[in-house]
C-alpha atoms as a PDB file:
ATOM      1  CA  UNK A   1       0.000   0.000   0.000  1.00  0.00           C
ATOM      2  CA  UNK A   2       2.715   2.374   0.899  1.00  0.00           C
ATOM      3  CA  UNK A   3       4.969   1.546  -2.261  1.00  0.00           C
ATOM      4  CA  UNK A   4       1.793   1.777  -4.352  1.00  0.00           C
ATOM      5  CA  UNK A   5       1.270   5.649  -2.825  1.00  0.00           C
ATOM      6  CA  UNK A   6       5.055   6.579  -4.210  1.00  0.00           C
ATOM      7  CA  UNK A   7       3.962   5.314  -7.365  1.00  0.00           C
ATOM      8  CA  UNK A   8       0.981   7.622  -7.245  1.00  0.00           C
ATOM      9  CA  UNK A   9       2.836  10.823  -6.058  1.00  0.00           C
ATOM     10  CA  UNK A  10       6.161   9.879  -8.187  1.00  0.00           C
ATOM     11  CA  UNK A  11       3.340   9.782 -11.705  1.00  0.00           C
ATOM     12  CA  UNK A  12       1.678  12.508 -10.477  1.00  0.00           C
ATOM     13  CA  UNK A  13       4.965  14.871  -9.993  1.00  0.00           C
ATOM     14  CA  UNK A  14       5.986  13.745 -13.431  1.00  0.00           C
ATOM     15  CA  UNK A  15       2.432  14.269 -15.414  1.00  0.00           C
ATOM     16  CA  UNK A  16       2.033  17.174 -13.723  1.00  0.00           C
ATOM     17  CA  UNK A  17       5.671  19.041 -14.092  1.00  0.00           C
ATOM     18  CA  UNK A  18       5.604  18.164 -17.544  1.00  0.00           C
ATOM     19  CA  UNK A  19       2.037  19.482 -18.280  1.00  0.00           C
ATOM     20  CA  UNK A  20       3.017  22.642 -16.326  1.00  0.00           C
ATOM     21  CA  UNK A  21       6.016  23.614 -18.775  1.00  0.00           C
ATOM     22  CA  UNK A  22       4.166  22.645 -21.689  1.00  0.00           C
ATOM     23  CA  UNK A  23       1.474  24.648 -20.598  1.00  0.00           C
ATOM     24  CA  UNK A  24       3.835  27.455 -19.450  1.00  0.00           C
ATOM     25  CA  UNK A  25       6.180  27.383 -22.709  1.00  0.00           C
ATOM     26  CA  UNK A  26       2.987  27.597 -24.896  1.00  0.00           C
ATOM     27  CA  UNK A  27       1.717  30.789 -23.071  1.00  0.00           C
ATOM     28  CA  UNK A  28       4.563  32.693 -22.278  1.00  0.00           C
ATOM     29  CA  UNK A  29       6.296  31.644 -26.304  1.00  0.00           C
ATOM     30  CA  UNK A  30       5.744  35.208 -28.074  1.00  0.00           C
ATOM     31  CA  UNK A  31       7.645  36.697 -24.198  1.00  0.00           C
ATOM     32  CA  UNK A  32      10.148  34.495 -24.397  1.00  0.00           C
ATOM     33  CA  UNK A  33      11.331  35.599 -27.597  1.00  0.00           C
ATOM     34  CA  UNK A  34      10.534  39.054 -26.635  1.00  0.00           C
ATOM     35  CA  UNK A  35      13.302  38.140 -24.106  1.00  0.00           C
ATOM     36  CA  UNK A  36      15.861  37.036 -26.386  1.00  0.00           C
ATOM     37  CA  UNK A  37      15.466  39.729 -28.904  1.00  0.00           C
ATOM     38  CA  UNK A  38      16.075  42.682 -25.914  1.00  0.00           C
ATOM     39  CA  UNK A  39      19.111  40.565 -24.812  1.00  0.00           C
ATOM     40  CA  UNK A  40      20.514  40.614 -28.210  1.00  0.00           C
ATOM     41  CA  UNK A  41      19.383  44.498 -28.202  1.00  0.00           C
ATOM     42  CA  UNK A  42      21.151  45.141 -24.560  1.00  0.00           C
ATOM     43  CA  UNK A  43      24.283  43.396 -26.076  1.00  0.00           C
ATOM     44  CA  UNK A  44      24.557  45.212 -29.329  1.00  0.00           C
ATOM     45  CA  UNK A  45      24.242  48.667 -26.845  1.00  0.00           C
ATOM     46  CA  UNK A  46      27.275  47.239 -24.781  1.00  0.00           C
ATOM     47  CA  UNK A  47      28.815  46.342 -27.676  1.00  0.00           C
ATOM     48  CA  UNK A  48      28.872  50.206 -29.241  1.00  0.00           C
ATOM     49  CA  UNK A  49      29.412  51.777 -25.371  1.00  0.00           C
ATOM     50  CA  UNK A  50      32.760  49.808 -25.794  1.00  0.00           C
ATOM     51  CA  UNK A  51      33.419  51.005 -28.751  1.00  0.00           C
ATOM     52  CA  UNK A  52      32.671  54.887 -28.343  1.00  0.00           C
ATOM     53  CA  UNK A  53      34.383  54.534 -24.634  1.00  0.00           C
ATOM     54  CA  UNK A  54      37.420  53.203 -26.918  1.00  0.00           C
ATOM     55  CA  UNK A  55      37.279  55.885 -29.611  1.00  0.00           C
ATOM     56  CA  UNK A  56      37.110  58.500 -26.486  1.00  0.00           C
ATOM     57  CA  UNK A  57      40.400  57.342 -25.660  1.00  0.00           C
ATOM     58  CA  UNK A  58      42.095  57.738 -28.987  1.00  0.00           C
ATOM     59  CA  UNK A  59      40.366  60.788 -29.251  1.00  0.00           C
ATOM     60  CA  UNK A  60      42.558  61.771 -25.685  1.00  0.00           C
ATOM     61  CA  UNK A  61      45.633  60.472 -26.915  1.00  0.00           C
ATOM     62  CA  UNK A  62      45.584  61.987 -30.165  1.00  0.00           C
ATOM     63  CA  UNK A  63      44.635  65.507 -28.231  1.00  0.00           C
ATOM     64  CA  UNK A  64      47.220  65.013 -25.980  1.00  0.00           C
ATOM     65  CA  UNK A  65      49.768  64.752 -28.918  1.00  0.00           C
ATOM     66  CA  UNK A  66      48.930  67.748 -30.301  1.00  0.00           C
ATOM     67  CA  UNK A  67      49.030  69.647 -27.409  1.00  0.00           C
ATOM     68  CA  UNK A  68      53.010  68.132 -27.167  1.00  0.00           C
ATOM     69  CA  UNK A  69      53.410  68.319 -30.492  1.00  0.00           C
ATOM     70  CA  UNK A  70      51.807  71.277 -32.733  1.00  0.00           C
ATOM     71  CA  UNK A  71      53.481  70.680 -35.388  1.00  0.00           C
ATOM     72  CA  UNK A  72      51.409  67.427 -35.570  1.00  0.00           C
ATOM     73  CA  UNK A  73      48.388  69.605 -36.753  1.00  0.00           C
ATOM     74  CA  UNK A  74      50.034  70.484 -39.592  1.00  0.00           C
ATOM     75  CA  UNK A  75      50.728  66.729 -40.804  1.00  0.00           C
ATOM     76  CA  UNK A  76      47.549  65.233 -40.378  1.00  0.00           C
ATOM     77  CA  UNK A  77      45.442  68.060 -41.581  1.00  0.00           C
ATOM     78  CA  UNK A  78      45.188  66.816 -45.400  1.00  0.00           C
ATOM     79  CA  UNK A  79      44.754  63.644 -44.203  1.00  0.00           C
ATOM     80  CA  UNK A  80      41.286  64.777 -42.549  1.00  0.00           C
ATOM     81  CA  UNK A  81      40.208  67.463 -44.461  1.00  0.00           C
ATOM     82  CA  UNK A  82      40.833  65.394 -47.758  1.00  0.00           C
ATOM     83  CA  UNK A  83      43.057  68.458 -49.568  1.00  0.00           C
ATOM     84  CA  UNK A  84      45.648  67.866 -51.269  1.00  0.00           C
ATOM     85  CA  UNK A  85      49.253  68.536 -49.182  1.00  0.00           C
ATOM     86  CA  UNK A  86      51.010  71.290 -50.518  1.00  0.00           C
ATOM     87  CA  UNK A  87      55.086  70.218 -48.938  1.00  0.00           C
ATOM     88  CA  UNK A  88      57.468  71.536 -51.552  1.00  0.00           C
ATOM     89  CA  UNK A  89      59.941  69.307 -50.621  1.00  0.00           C
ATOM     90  CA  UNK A  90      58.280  65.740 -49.715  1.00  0.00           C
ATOM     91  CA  UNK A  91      56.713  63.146 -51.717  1.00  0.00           C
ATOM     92  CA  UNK A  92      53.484  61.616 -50.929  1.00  0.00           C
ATOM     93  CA  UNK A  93      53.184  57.586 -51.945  1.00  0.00           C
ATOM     94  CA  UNK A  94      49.381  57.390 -53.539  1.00  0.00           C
ATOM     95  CA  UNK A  95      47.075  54.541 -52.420  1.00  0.00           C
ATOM     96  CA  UNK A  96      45.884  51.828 -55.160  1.00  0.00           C
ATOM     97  CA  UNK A  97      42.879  50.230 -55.192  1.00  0.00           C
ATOM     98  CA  UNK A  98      44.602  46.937 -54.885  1.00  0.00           C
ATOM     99  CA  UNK A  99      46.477  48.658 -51.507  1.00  0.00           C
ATOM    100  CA  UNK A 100      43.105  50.257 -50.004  1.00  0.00           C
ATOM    101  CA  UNK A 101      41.077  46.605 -50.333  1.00  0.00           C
ATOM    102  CA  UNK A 102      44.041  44.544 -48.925  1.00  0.00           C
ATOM    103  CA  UNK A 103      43.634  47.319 -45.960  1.00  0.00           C
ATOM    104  CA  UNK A 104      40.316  47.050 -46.007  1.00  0.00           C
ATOM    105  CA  UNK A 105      39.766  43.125 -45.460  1.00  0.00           C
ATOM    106  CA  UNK A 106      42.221  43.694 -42.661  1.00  0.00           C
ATOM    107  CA  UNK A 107      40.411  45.554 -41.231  1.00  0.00           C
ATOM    108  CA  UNK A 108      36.984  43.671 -41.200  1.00  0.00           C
ATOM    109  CA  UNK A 109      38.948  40.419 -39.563  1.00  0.00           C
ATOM    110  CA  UNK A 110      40.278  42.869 -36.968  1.00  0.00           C
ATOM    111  CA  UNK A 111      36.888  43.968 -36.006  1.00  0.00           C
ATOM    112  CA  UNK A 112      35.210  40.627 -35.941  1.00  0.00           C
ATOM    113  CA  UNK A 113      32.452  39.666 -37.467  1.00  0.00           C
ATOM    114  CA  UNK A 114      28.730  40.827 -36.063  1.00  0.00           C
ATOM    115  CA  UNK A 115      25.991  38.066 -35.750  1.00  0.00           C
ATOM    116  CA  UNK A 116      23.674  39.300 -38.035  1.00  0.00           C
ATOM    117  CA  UNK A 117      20.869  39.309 -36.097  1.00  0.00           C
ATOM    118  CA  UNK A 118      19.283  37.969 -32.500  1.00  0.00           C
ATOM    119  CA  UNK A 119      19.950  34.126 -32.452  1.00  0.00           C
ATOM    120  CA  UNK A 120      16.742  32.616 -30.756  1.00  0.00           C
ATOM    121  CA  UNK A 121      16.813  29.538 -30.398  1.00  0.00           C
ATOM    122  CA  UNK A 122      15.455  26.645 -32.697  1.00  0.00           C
ATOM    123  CA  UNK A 123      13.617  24.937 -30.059  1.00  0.00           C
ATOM    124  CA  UNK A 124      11.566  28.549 -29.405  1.00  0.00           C
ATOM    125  CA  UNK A 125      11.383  29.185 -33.147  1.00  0.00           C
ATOM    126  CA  UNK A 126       9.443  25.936 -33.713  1.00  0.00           C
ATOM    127  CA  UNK A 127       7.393  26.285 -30.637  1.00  0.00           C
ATOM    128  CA  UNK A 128       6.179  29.994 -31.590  1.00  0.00           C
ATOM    129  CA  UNK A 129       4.590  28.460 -34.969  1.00  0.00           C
ATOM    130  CA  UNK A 130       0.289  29.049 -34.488  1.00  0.00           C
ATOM    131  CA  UNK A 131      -0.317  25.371 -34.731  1.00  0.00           C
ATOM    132  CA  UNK A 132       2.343  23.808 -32.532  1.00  0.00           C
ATOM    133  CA  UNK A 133       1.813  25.943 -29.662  1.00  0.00           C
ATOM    134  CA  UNK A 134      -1.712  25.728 -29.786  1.00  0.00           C
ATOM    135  CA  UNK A 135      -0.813  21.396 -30.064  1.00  0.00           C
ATOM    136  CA  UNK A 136       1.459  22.144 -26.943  1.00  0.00           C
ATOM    137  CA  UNK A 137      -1.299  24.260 -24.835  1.00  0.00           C
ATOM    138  CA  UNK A 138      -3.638  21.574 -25.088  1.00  0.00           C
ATOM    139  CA  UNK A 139      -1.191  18.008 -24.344  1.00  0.00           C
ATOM    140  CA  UNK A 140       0.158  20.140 -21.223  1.00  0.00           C
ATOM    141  CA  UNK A 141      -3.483  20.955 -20.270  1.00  0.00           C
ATOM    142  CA  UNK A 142      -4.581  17.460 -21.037  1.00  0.00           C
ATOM    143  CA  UNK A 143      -1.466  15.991 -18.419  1.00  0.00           C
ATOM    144  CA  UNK A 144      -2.284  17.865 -15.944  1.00  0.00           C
ATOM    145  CA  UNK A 145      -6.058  16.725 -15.845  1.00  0.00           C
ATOM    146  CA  UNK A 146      -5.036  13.267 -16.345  1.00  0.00           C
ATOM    147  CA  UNK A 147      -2.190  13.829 -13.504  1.00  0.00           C
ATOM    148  CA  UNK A 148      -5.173  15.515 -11.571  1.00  0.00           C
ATOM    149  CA  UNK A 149      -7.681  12.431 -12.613  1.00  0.00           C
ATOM    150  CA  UNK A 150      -5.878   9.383 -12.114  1.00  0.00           C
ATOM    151  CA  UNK A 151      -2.956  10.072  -9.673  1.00  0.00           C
ATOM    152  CA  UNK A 152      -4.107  12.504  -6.747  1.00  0.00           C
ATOM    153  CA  UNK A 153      -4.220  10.295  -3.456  1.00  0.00           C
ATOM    154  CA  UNK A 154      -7.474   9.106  -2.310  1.00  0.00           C
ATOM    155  CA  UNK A 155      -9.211  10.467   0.689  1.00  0.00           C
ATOM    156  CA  UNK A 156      -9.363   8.142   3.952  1.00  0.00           C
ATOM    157  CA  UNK A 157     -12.887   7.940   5.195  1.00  0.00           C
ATOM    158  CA  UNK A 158     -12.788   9.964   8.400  1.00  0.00           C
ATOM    159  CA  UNK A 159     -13.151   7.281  11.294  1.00  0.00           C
ATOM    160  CA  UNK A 160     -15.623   8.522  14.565  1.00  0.00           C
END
């Protein structure tokens, strides 16, 4: 009798944990990827505070060489501005296209590559289809009636 009550409560924990998150999963789905998409959102936004915090400290250096070296100014103006440097005496080397996409492609691998988008995963993707969650509302709802049903413990008979 006692064995045959540890069946009872060990079926009905099982039936009824499993109903619960497949009743759970299908109603909270379209939140759940609402959750995953803001995480991917609130990493992207760490992602570019790095990368401004970084440029703010180039930015410092590069100020802080100027103000040790004015002379500096005078180098990397055409560079910015995009004219064309007017040195009597020194010869500037011209870029070729071959040169700049070389560069370029260096550049990408140095900066990583970006997931495209927010990775949610498969297992939510196919549970967020109309049809399967509606199939996964109703066999969570239907084990926890049968967990209800056929494994909740008897009542004694009060004895006077």
């Amino acid at each position: 009798m006692y064995r045959q009550g540890i069946l009872h409560l060990l079926f009905f924990a099982v039936f009824f944990s499993v109903g619960a998150v497949a009743l759970g999963g299908a109603v909270l789905c379209n939140d759940l990827i609402q959750y995953w998409n803001n995480k991917y959102r609130v990493h992207e936004a760490e992602v570019s505070i790095k990368r401004l915090e970084s440029l703010n400290v180039e930015y410092d250096g590069l100020l802080d060489q100027l103000e040790e070296d004015p002379d500096l100014l005078k180098r990397i103006v055409p560079v910015t501005l995009g004219t064309e440097p007017n040195d009597p005496d020194t010869a500037y080397p011209r870029a070729r296209a071959g040169e700049l996409a070389v560069a370029r492609k260096a550049l990408v691998k140095e900066m990583g590559e970006e997931p495209a988008g927010p990775s949610v995963p498969a297992w939510l993707q196919r549970c967020s289809e109309s049809r399967k969650r509606i199939a996964l509302f109703l066999a969570g709802a239907a084990l926890i009636l049968i967990s209800l049903v056929c494994f909740t413990p008897k009542s004694q008979p009060e004895e006077e």
